[in-house]
Protein backbone atom coordinates (compact mmCIF):
# COMPACT_ATOMS: atom_id res chain seq x y z
CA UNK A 1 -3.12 -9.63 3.91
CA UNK A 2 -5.57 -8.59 6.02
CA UNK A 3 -5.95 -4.80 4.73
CA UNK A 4 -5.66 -6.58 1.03
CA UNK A 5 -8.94 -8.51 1.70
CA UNK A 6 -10.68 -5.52 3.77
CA UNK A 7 -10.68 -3.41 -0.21
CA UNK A 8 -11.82 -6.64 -2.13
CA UNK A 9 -14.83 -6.96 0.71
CA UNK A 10 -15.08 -3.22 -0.14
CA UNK A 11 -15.31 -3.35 -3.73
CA UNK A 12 -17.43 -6.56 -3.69
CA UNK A 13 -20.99 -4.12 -3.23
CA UNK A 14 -22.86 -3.36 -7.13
CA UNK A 15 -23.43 0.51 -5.80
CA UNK A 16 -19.63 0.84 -4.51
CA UNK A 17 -18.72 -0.54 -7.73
CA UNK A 18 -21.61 2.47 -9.77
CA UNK A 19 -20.25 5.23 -7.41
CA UNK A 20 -16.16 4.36 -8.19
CA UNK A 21 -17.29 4.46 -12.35
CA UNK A 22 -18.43 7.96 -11.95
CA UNK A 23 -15.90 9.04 -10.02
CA UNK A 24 -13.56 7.71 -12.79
CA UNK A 25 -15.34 9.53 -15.13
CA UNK A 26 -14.68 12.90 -13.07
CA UNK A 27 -14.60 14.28 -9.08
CA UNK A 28 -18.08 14.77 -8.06
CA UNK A 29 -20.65 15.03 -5.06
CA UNK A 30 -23.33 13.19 -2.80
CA UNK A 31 -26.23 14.45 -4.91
CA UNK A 32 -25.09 14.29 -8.84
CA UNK A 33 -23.93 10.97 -7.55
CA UNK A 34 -27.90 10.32 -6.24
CA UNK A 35 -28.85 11.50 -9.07
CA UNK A 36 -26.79 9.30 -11.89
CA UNK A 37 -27.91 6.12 -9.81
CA UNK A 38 -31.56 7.16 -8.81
CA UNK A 39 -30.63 6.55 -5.18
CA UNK A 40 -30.72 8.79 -1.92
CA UNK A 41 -28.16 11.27 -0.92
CA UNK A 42 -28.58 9.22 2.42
CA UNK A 43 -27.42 6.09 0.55
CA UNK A 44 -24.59 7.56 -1.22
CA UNK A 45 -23.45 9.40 1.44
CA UNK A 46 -23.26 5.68 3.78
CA UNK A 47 -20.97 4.17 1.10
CA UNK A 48 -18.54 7.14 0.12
CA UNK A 49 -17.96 7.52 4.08
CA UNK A 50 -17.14 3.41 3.87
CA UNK A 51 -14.86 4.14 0.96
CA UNK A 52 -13.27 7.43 2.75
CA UNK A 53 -12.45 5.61 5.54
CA UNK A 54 -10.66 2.99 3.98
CA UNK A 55 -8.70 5.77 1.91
CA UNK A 56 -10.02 4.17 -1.93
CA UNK A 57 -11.63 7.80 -1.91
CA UNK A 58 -10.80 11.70 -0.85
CA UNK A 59 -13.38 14.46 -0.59
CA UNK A 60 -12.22 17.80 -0.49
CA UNK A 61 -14.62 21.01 0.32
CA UNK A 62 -15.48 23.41 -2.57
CA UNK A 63 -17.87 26.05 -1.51
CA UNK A 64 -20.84 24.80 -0.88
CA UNK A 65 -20.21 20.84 -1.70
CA UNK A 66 -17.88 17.92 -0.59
CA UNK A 67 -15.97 16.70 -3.72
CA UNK A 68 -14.85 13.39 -3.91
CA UNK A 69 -12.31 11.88 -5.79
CA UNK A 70 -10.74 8.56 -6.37
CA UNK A 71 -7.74 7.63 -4.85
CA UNK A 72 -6.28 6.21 -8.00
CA UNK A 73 -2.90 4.73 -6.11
CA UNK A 74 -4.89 2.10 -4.96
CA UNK A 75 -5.84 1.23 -8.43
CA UNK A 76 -2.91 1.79 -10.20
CA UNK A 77 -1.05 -1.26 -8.87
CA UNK A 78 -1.76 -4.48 -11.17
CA UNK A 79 -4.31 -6.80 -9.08
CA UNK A 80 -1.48 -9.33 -8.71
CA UNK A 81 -0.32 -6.66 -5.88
CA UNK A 82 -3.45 -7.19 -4.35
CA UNK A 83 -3.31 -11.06 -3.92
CA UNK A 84 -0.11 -12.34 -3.71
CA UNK A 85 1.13 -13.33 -0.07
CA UNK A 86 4.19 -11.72 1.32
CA UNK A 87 6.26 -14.75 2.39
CA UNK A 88 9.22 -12.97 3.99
CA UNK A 89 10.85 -13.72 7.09
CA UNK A 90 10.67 -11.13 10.01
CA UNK A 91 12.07 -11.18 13.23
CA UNK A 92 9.46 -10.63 15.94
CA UNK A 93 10.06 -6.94 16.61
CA UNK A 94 9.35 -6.35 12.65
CA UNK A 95 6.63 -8.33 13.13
CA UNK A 96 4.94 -6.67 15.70
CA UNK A 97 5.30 -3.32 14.51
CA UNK A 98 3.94 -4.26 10.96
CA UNK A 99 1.04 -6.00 13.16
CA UNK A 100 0.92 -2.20 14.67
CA UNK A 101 1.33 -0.33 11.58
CA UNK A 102 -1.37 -2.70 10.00
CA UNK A 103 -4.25 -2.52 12.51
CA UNK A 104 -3.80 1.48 13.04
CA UNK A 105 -3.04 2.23 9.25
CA UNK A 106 -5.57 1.49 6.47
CA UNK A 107 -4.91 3.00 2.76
CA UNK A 108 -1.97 5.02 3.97
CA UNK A 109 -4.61 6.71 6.85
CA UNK A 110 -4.00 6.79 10.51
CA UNK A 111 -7.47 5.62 11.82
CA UNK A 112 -6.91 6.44 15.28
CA UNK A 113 -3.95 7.71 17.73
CA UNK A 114 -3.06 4.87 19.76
CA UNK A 115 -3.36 5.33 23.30
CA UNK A 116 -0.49 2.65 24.41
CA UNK A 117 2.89 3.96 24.64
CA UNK A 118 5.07 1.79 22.43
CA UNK A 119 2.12 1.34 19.68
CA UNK A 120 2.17 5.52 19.95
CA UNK A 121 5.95 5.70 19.34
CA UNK A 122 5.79 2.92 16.17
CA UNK A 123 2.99 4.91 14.43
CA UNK A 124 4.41 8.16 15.55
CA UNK A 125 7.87 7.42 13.65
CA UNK A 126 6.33 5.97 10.51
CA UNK A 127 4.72 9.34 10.57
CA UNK A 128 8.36 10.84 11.33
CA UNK A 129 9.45 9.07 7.95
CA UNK A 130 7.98 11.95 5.94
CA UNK A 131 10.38 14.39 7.06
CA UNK A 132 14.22 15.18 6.56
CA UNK A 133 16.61 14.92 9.14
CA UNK A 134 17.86 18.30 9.61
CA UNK A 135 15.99 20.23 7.47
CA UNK A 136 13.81 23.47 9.48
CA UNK A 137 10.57 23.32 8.39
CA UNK A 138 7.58 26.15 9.09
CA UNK A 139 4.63 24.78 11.16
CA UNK A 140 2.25 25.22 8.32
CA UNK A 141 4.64 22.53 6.39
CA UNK A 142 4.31 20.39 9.51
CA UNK A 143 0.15 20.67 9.52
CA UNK A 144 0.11 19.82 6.04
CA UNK A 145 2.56 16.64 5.91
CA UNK A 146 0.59 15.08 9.11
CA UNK A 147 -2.83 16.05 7.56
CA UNK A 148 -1.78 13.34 5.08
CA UNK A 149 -2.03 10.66 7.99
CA UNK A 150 -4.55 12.38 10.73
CA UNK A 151 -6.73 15.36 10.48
CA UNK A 152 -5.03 16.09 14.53
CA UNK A 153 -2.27 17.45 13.35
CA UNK A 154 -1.83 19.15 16.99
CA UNK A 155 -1.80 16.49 18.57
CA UNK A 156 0.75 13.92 16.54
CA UNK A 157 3.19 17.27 16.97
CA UNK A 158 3.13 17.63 19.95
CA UNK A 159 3.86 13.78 20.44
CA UNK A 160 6.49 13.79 17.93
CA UNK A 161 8.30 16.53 20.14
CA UNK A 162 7.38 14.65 23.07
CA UNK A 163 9.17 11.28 21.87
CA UNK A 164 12.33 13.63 20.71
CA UNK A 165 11.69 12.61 17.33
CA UNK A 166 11.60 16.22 16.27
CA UNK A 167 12.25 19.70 17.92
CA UNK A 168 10.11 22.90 17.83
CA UNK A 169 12.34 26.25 18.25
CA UNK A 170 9.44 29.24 18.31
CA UNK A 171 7.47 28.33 14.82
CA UNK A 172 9.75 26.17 13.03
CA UNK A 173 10.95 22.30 13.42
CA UNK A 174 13.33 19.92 12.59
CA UNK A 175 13.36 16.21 12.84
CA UNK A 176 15.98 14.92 15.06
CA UNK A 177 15.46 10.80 15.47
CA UNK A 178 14.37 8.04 13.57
């Protein structure tokens, strides 16, 4: 509930609101954005990095510029997603790795590697989810699946291998425990 309410606080600004219209419209950059809406690059830089960092958008590099994009997952579900309560029991180790999960993940993004053990471990295997028991994958497949989560691909890894969850023979790895 609480991430639900952090992307209506989000979407509750007029020049959030402007910049996600044009970026509906098509991918674009800090100063066309300044530009359409007679504001500062300054300005519109402040509220994409708000809206990266909550995952509603994704910039990309192109040359010279930073594209950004909408993230249009978020606003493909129907708005009922959005408000309606989750009234599920949980037994308290399902609890407090949602709790976990929740305050580490927002919009799918790792915000930060947590430094306690067993909060480590819970985010490290919801990581581990993306990969196939079994299956040898190259590192470069690796990089990219993590880069999803966390741009420190190294270091998540290297934990993963450290918590057994996968294995790392020379260049390639496999994924070992859930």
């Amino acid at each position: 509930m609480k991430e639900k309410l952090e992307l209506l606080k989000l979407l509750a600004d007029e020049t959030r609101l402007e910049i996600l219209n044009i970026l509906l419209k098509e991918d674009s950059y800090v100063e066309k954005i300044a530009c359409e809406l007679s504001l500062t690059p300054a300005t519109i830089c402040y509220h994409l990095k708000k809206m990266e960092s909550s995952g509603v958008v994704r910039c990309s590099r192109s040359q010279f510029y930073i594209i950004y994009s909408l993230n249009r997952e978020i606003f493909d579900k129907p708005l009922y997603e959005l408000i309606k309560k989750d009234e599920k029991f949980v037994n308290p180790e399902e609890k407090y790795k949602k709790e976990v999960l929740s305050n580490f993940f927002k919009y799918g993004r790792l915000t930060q590697i947590p430094t306690q053990r067993k909060k480590r471990e819970i985010v490290l295997s919801e990581i581990a989810k993306q990969f196939e028991f079994d299956r040898i994958y190259q590192e470069t497949e690796v990089n990219e699946i993590i880069l999803r989560y966390h741009e420190d691909f190294c270091t998540i890894r290297r934990e993963m291998i450290a918590f057994g969850m996968m294995t790392r023979h020379h260049e390639t790895y496999r994924r070992v425990k859930s």
